[in-house]
PDBML (XML) file of the C-alpha atoms, coordinates in Angstrom:
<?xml version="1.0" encoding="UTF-8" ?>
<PDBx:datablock datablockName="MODEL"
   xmlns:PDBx="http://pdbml.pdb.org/schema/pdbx-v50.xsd"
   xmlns:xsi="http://www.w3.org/2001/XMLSchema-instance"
   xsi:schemaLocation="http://pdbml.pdb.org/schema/pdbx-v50.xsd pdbx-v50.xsd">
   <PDBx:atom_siteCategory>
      <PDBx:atom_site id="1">
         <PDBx:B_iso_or_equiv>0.00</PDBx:B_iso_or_equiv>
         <PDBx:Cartn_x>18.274</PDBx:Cartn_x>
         <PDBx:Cartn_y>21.143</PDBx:Cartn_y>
         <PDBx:Cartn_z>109.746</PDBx:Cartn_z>
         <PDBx:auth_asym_id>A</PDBx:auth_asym_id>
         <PDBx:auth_atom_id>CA</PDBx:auth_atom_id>
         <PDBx:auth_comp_id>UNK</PDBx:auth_comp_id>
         <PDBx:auth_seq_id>1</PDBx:auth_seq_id>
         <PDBx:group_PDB>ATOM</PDBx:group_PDB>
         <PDBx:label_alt_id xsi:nil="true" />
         <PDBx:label_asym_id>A</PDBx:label_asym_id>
         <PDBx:label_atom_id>CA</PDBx:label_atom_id>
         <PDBx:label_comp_id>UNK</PDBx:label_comp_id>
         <PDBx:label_entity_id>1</PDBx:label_entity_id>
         <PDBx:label_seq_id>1</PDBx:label_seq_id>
         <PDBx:occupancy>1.00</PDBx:occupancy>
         <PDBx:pdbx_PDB_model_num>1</PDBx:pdbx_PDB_model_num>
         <PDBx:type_symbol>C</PDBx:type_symbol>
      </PDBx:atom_site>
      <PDBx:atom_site id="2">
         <PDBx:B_iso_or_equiv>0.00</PDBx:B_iso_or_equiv>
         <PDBx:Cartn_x>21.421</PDBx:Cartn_x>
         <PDBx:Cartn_y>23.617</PDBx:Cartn_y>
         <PDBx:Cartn_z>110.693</PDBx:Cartn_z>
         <PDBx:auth_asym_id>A</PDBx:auth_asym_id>
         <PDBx:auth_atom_id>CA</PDBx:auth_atom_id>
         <PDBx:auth_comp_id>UNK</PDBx:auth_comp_id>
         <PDBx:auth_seq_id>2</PDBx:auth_seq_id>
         <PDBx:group_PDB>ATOM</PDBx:group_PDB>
         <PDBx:label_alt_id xsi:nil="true" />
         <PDBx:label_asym_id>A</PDBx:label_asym_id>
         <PDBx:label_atom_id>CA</PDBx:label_atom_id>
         <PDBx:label_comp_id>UNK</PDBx:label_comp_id>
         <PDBx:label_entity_id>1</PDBx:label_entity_id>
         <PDBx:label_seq_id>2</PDBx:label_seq_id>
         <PDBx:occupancy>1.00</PDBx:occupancy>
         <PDBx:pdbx_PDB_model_num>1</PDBx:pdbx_PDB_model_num>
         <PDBx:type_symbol>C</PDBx:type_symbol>
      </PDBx:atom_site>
      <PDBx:atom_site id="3">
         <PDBx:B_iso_or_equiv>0.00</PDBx:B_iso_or_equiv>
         <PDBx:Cartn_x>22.577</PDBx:Cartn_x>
         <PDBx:Cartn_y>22.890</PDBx:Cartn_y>
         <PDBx:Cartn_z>114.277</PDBx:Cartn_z>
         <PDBx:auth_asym_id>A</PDBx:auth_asym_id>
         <PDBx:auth_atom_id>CA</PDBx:auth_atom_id>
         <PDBx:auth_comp_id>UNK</PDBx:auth_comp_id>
         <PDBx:auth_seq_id>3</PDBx:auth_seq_id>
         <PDBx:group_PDB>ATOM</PDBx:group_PDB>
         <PDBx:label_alt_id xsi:nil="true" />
         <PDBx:label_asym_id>A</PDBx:label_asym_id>
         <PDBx:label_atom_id>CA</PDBx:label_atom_id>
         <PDBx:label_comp_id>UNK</PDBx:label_comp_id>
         <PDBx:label_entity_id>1</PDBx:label_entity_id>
         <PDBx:label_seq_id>3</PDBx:label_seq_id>
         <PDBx:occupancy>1.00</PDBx:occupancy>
         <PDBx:pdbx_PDB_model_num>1</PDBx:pdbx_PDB_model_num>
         <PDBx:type_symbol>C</PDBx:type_symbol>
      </PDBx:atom_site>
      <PDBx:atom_site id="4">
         <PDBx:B_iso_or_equiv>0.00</PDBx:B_iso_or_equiv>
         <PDBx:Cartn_x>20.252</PDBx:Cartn_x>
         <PDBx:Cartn_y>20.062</PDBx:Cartn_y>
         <PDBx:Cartn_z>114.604</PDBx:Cartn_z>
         <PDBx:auth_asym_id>A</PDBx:auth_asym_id>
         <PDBx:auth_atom_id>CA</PDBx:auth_atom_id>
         <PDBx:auth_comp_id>UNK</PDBx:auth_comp_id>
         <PDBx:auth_seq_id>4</PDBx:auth_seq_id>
         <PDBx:group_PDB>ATOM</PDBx:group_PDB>
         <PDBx:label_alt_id xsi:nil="true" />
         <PDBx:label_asym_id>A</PDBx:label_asym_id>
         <PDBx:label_atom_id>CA</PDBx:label_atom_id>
         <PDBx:label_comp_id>UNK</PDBx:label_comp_id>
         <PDBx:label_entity_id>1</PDBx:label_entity_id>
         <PDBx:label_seq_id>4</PDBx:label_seq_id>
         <PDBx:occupancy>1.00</PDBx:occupancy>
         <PDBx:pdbx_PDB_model_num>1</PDBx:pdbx_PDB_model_num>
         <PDBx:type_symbol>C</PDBx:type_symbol>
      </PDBx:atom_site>
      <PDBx:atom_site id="5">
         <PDBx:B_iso_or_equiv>0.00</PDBx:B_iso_or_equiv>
         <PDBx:Cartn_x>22.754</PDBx:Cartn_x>
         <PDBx:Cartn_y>17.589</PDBx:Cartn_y>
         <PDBx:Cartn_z>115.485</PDBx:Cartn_z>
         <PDBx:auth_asym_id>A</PDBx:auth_asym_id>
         <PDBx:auth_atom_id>CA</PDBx:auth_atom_id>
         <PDBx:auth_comp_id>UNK</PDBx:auth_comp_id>
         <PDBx:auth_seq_id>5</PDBx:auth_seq_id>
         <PDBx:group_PDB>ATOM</PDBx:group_PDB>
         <PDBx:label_alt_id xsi:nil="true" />
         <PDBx:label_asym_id>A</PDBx:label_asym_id>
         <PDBx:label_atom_id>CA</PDBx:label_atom_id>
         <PDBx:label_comp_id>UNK</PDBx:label_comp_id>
         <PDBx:label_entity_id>1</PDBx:label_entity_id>
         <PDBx:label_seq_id>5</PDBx:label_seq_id>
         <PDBx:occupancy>1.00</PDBx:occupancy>
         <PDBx:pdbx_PDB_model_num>1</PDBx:pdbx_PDB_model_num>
         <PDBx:type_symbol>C</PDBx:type_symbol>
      </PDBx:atom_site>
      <PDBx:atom_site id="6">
         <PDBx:B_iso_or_equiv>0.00</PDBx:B_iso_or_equiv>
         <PDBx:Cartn_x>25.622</PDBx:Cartn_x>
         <PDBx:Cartn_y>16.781</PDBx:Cartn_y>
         <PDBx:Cartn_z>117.725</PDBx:Cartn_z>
         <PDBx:auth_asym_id>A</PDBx:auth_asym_id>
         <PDBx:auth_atom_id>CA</PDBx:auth_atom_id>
         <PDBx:auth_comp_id>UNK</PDBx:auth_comp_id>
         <PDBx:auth_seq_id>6</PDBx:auth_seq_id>
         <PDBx:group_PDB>ATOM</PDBx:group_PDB>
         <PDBx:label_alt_id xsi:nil="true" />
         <PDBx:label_asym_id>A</PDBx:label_asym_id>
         <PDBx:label_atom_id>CA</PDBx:label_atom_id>
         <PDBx:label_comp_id>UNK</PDBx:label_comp_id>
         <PDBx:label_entity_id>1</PDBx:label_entity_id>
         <PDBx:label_seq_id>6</PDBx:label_seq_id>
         <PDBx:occupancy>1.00</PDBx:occupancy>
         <PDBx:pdbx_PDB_model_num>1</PDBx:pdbx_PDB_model_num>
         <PDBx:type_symbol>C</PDBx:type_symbol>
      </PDBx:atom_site>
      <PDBx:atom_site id="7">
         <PDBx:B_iso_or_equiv>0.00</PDBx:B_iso_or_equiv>
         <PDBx:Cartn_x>29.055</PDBx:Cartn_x>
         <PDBx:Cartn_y>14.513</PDBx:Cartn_y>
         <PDBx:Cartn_z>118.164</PDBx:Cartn_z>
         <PDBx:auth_asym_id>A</PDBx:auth_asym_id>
         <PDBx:auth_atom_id>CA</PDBx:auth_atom_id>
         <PDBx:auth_comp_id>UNK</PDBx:auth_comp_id>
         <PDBx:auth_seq_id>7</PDBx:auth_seq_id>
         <PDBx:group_PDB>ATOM</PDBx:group_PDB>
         <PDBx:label_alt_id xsi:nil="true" />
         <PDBx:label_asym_id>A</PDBx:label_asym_id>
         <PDBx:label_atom_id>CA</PDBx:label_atom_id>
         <PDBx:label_comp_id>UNK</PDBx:label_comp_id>
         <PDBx:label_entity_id>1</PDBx:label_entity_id>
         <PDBx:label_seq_id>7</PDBx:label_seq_id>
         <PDBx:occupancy>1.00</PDBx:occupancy>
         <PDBx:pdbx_PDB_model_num>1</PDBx:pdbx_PDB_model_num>
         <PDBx:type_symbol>C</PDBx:type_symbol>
      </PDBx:atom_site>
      <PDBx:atom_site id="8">
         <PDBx:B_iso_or_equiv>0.00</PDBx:B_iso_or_equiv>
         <PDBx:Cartn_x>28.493</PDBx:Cartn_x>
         <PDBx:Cartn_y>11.961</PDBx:Cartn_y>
         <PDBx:Cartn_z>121.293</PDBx:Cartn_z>
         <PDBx:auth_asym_id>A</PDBx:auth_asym_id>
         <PDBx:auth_atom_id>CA</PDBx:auth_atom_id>
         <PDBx:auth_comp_id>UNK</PDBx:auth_comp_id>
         <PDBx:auth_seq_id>8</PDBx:auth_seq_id>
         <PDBx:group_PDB>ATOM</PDBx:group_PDB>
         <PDBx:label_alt_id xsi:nil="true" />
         <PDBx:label_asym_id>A</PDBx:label_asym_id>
         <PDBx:label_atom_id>CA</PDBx:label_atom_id>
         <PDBx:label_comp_id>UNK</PDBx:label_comp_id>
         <PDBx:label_entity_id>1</PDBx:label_entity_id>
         <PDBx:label_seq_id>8</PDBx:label_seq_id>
         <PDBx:occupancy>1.00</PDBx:occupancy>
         <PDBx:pdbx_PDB_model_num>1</PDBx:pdbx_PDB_model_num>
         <PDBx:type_symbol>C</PDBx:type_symbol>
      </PDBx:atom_site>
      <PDBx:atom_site id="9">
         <PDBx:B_iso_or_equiv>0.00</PDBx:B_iso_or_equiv>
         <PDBx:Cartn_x>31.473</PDBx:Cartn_x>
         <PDBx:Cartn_y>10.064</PDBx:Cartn_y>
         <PDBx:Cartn_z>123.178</PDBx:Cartn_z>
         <PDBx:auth_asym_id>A</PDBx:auth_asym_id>
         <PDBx:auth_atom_id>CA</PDBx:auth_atom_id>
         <PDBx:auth_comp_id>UNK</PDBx:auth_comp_id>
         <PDBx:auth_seq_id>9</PDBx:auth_seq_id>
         <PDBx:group_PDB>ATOM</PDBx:group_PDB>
         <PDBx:label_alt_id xsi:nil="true" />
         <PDBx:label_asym_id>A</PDBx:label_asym_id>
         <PDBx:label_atom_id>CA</PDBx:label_atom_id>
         <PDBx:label_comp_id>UNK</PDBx:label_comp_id>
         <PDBx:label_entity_id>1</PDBx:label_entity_id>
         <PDBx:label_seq_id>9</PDBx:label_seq_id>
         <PDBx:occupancy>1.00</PDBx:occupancy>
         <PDBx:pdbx_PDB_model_num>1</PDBx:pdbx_PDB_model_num>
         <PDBx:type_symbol>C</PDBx:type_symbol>
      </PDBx:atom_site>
      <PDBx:atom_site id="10">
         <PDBx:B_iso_or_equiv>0.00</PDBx:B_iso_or_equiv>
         <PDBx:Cartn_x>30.321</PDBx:Cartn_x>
         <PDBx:Cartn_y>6.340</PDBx:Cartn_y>
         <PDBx:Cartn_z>124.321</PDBx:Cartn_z>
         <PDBx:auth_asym_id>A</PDBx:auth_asym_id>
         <PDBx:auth_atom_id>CA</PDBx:auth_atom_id>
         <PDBx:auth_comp_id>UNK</PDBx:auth_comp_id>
         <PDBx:auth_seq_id>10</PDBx:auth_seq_id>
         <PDBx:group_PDB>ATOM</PDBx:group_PDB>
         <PDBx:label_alt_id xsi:nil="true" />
         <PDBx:label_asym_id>A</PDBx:label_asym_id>
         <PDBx:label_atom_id>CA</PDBx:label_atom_id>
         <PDBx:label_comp_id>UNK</PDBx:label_comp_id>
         <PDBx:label_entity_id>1</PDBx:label_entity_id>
         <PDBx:label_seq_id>10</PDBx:label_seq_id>
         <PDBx:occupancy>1.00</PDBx:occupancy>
         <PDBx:pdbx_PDB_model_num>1</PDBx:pdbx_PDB_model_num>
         <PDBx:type_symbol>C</PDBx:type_symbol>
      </PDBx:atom_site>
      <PDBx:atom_site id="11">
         <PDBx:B_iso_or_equiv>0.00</PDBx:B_iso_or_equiv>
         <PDBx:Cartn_x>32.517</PDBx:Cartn_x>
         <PDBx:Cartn_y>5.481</PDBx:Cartn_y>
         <PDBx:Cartn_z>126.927</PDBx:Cartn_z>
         <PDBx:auth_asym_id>A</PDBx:auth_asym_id>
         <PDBx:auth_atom_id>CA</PDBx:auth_atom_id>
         <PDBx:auth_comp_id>UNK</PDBx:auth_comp_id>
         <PDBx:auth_seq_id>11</PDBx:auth_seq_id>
         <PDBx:group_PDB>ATOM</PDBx:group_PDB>
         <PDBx:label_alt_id xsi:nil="true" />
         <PDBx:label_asym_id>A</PDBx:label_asym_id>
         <PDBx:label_atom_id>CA</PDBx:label_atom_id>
         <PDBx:label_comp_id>UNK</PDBx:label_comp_id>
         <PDBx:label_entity_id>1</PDBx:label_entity_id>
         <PDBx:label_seq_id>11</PDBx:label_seq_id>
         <PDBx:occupancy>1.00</PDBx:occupancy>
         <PDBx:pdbx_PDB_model_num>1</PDBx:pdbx_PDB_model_num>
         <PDBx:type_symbol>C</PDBx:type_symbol>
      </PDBx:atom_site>
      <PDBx:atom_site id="12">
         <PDBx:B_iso_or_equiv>0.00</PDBx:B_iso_or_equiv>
         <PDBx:Cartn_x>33.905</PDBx:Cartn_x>
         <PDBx:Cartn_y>1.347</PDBx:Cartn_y>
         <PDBx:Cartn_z>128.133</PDBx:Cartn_z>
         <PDBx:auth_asym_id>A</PDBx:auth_asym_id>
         <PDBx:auth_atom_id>CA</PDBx:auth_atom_id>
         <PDBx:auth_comp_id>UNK</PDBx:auth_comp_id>
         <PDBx:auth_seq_id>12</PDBx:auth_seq_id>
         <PDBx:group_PDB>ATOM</PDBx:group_PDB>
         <PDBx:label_alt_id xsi:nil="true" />
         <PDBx:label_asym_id>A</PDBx:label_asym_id>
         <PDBx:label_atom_id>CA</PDBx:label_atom_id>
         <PDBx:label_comp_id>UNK</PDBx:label_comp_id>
         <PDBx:label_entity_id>1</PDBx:label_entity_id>
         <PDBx:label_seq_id>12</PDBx:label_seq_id>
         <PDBx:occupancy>1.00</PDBx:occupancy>
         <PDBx:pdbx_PDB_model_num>1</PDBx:pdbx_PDB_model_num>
         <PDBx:type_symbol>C</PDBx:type_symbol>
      </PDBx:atom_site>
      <PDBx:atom_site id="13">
         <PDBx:B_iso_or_equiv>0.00</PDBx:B_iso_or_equiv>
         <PDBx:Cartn_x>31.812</PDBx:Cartn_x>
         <PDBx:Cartn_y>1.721</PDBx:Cartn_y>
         <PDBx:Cartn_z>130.913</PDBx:Cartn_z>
         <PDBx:auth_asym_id>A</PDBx:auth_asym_id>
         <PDBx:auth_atom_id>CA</PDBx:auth_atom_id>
         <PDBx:auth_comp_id>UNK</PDBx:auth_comp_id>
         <PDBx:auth_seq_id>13</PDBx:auth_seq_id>
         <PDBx:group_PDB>ATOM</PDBx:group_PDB>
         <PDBx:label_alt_id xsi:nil="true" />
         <PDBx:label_asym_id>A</PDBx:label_asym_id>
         <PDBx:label_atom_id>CA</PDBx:label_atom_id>
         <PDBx:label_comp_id>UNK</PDBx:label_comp_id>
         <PDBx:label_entity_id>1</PDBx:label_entity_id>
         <PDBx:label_seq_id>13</PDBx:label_seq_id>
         <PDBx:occupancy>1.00</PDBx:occupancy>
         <PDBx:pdbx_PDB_model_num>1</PDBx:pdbx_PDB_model_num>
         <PDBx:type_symbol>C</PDBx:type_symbol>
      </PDBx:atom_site>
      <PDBx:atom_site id="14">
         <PDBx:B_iso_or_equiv>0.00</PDBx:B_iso_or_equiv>
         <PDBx:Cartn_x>28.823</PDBx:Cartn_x>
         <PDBx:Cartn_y>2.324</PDBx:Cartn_y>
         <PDBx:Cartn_z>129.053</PDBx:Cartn_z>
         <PDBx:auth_asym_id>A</PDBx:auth_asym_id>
         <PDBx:auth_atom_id>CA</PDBx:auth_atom_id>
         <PDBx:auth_comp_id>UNK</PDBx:auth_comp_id>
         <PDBx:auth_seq_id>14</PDBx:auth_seq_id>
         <PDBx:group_PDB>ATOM</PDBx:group_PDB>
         <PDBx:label_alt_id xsi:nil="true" />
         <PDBx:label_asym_id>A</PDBx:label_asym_id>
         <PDBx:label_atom_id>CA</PDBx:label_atom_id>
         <PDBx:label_comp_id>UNK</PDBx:label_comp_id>
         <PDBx:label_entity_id>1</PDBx:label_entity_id>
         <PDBx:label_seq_id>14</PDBx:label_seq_id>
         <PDBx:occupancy>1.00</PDBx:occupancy>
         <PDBx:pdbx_PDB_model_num>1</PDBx:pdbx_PDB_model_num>
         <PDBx:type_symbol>C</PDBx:type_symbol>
      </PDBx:atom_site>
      <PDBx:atom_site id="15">
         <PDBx:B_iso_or_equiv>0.00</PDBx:B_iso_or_equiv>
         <PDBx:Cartn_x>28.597</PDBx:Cartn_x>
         <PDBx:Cartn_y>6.143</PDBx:Cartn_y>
         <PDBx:Cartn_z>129.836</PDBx:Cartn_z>
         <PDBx:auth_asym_id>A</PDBx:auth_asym_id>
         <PDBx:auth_atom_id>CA</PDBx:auth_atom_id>
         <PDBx:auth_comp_id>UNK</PDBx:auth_comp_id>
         <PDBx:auth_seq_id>15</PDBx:auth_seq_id>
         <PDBx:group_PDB>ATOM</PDBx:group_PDB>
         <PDBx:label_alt_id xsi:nil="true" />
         <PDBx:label_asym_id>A</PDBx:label_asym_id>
         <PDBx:label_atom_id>CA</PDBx:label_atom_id>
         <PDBx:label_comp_id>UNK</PDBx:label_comp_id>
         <PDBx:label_entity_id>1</PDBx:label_entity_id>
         <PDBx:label_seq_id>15</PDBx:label_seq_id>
         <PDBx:occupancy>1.00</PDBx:occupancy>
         <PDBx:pdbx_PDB_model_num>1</PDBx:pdbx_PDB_model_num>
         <PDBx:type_symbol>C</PDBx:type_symbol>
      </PDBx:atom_site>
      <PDBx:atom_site id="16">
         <PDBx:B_iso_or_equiv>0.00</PDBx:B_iso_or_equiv>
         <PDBx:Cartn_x>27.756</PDBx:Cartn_x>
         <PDBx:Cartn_y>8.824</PDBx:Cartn_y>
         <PDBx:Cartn_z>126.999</PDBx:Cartn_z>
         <PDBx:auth_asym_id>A</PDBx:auth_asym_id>
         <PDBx:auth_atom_id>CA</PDBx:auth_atom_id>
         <PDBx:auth_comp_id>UNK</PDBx:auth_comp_id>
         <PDBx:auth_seq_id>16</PDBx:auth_seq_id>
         <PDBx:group_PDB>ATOM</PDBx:group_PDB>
         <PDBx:label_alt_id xsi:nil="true" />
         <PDBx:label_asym_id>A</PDBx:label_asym_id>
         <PDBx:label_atom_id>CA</PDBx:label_atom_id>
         <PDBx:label_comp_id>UNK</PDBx:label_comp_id>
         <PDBx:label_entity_id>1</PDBx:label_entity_id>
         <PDBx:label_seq_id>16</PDBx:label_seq_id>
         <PDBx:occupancy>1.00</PDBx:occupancy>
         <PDBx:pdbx_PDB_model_num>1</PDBx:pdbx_PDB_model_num>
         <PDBx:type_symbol>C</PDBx:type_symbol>
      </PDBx:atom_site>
      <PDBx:atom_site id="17">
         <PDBx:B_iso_or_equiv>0.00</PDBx:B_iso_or_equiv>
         <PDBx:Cartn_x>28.905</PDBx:Cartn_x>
         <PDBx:Cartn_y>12.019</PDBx:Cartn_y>
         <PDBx:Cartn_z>127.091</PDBx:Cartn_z>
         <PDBx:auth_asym_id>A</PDBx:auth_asym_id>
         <PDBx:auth_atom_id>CA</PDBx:auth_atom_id>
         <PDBx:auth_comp_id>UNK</PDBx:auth_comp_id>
         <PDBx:auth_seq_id>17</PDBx:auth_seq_id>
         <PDBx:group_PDB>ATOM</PDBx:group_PDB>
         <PDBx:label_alt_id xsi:nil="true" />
         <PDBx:label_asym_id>A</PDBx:label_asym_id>
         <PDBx:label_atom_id>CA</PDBx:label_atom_id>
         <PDBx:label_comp_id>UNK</PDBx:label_comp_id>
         <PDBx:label_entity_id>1</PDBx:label_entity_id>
         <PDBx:label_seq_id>17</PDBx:label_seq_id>
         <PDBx:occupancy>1.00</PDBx:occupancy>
         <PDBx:pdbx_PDB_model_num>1</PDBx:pdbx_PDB_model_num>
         <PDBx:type_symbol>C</PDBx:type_symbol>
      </PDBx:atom_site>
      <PDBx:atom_site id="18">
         <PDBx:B_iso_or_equiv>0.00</PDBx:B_iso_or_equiv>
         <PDBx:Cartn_x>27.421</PDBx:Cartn_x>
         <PDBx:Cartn_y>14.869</PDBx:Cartn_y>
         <PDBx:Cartn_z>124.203</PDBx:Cartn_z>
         <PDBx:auth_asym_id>A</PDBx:auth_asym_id>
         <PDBx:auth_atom_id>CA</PDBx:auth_atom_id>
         <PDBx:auth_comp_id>UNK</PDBx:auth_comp_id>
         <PDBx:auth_seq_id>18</PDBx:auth_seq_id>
         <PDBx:group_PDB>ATOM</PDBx:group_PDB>
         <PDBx:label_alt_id xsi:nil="true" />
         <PDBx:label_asym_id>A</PDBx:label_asym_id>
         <PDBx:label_atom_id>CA</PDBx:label_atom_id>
         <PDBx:label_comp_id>UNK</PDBx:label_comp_id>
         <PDBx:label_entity_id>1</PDBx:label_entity_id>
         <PDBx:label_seq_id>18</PDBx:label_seq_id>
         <PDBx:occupancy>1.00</PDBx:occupancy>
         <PDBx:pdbx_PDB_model_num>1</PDBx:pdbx_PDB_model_num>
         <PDBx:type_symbol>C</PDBx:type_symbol>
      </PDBx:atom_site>
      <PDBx:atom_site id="19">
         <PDBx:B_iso_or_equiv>0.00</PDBx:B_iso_or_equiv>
         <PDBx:Cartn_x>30.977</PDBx:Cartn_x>
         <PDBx:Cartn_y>16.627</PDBx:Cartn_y>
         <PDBx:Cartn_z>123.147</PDBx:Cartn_z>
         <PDBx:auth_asym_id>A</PDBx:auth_asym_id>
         <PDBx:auth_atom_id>CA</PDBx:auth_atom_id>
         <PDBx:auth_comp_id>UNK</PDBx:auth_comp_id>
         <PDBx:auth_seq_id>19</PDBx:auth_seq_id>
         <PDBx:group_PDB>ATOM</PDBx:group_PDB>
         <PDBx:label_alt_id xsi:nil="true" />
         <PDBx:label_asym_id>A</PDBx:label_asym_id>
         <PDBx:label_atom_id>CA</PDBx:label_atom_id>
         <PDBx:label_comp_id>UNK</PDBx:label_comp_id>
         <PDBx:label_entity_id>1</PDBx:label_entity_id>
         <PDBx:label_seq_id>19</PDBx:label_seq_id>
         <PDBx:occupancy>1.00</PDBx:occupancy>
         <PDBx:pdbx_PDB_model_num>1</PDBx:pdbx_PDB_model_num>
         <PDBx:type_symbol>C</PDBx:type_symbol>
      </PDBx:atom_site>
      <PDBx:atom_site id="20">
         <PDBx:B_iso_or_equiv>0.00</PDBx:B_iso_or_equiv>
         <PDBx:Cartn_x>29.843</PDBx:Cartn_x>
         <PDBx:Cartn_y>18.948</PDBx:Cartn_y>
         <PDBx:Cartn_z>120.609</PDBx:Cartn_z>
         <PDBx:auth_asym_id>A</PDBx:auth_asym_id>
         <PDBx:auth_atom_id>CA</PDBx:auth_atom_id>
         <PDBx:auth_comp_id>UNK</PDBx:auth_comp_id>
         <PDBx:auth_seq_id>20</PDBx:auth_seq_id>
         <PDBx:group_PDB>ATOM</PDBx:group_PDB>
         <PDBx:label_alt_id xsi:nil="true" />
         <PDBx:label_asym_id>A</PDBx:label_asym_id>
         <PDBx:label_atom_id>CA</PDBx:label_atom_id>
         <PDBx:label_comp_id>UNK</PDBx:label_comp_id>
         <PDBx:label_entity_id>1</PDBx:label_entity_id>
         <PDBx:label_seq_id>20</PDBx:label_seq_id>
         <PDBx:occupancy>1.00</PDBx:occupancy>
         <PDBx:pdbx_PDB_model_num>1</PDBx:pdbx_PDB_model_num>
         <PDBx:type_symbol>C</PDBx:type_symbol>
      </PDBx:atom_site>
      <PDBx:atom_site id="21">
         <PDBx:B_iso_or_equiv>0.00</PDBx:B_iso_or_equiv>
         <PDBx:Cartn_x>26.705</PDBx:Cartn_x>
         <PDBx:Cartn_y>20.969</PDBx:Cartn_y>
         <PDBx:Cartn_z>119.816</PDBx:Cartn_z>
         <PDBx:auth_asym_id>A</PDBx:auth_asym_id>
         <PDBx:auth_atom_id>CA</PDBx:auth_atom_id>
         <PDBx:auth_comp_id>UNK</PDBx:auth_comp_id>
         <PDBx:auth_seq_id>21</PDBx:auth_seq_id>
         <PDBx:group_PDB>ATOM</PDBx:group_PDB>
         <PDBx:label_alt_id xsi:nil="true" />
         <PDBx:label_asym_id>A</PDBx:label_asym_id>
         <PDBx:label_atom_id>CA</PDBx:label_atom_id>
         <PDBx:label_comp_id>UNK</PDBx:label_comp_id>
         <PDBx:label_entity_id>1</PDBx:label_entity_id>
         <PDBx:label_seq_id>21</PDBx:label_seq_id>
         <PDBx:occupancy>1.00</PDBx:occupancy>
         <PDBx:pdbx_PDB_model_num>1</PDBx:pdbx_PDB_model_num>
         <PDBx:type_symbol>C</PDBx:type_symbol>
      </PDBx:atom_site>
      <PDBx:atom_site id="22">
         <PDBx:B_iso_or_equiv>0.00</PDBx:B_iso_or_equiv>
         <PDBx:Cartn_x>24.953</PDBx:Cartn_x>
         <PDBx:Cartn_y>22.529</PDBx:Cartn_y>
         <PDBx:Cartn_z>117.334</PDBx:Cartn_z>
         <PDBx:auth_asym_id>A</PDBx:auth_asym_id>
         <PDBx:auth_atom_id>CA</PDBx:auth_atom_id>
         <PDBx:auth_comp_id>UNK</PDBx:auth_comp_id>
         <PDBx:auth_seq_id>22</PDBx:auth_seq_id>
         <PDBx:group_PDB>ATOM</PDBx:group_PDB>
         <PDBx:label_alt_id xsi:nil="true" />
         <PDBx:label_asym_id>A</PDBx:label_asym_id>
         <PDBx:label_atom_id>CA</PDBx:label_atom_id>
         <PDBx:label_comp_id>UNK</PDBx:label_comp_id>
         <PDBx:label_entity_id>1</PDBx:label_entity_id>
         <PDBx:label_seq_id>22</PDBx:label_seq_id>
         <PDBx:occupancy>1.00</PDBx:occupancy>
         <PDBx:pdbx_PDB_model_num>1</PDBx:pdbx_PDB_model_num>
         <PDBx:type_symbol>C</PDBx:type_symbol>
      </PDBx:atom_site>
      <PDBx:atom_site id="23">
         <PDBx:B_iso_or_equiv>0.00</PDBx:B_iso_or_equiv>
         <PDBx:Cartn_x>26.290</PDBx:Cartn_x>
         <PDBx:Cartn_y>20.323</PDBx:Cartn_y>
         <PDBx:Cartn_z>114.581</PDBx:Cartn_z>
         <PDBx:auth_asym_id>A</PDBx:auth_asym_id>
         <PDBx:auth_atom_id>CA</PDBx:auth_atom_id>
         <PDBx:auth_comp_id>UNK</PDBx:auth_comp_id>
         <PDBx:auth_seq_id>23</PDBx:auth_seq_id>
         <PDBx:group_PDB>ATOM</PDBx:group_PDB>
         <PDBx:label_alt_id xsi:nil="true" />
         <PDBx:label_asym_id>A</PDBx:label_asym_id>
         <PDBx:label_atom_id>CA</PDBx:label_atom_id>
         <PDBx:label_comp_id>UNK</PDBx:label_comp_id>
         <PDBx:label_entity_id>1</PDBx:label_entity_id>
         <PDBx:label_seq_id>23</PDBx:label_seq_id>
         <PDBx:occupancy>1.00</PDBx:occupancy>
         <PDBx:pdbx_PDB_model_num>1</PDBx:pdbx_PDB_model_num>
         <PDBx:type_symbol>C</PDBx:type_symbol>
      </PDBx:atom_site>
      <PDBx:atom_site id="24">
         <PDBx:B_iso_or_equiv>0.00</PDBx:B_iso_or_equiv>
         <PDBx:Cartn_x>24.703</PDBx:Cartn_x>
         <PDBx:Cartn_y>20.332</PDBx:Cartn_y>
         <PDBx:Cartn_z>111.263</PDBx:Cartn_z>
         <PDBx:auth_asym_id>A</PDBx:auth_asym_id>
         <PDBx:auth_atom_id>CA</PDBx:auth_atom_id>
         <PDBx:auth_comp_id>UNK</PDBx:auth_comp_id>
         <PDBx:auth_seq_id>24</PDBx:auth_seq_id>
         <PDBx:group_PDB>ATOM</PDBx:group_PDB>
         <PDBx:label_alt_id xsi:nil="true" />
         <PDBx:label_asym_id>A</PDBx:label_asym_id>
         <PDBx:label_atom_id>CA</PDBx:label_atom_id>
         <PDBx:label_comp_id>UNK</PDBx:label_comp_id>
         <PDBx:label_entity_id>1</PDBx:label_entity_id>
         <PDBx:label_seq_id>24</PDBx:label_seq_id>
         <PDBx:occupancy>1.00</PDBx:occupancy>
         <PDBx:pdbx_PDB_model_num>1</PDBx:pdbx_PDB_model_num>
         <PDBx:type_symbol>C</PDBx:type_symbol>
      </PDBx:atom_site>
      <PDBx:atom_site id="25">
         <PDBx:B_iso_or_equiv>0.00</PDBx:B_iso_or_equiv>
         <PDBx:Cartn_x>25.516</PDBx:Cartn_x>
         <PDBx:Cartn_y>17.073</PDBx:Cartn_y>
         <PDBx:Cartn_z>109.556</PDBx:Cartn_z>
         <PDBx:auth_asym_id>A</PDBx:auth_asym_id>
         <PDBx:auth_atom_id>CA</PDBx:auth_atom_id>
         <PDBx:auth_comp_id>UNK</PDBx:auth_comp_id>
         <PDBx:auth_seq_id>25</PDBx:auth_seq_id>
         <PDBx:group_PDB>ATOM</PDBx:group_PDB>
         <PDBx:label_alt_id xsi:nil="true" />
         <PDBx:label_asym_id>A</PDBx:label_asym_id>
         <PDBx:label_atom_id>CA</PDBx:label_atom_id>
         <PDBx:label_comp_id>UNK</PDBx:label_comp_id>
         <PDBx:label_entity_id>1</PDBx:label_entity_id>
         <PDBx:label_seq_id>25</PDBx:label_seq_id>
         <PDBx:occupancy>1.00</PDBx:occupancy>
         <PDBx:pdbx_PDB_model_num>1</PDBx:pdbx_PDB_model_num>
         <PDBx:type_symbol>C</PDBx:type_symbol>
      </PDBx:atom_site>
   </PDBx:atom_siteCategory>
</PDBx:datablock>
């Protein structure tokens, strides 16, 4: 699905972070 998806940043102390939206595939 377009947009569905997104680019995630895992971080050393265990943190996520979503850095992009809207992603596709």
């Amino acid at each position: 699905r377009p947009g569905a998806g997104s680019l995630h940043r895992l971080d050393p102390d265990g943190s996520t972070t979503t850095v992009l939206d809207g992603v596709t595939i």
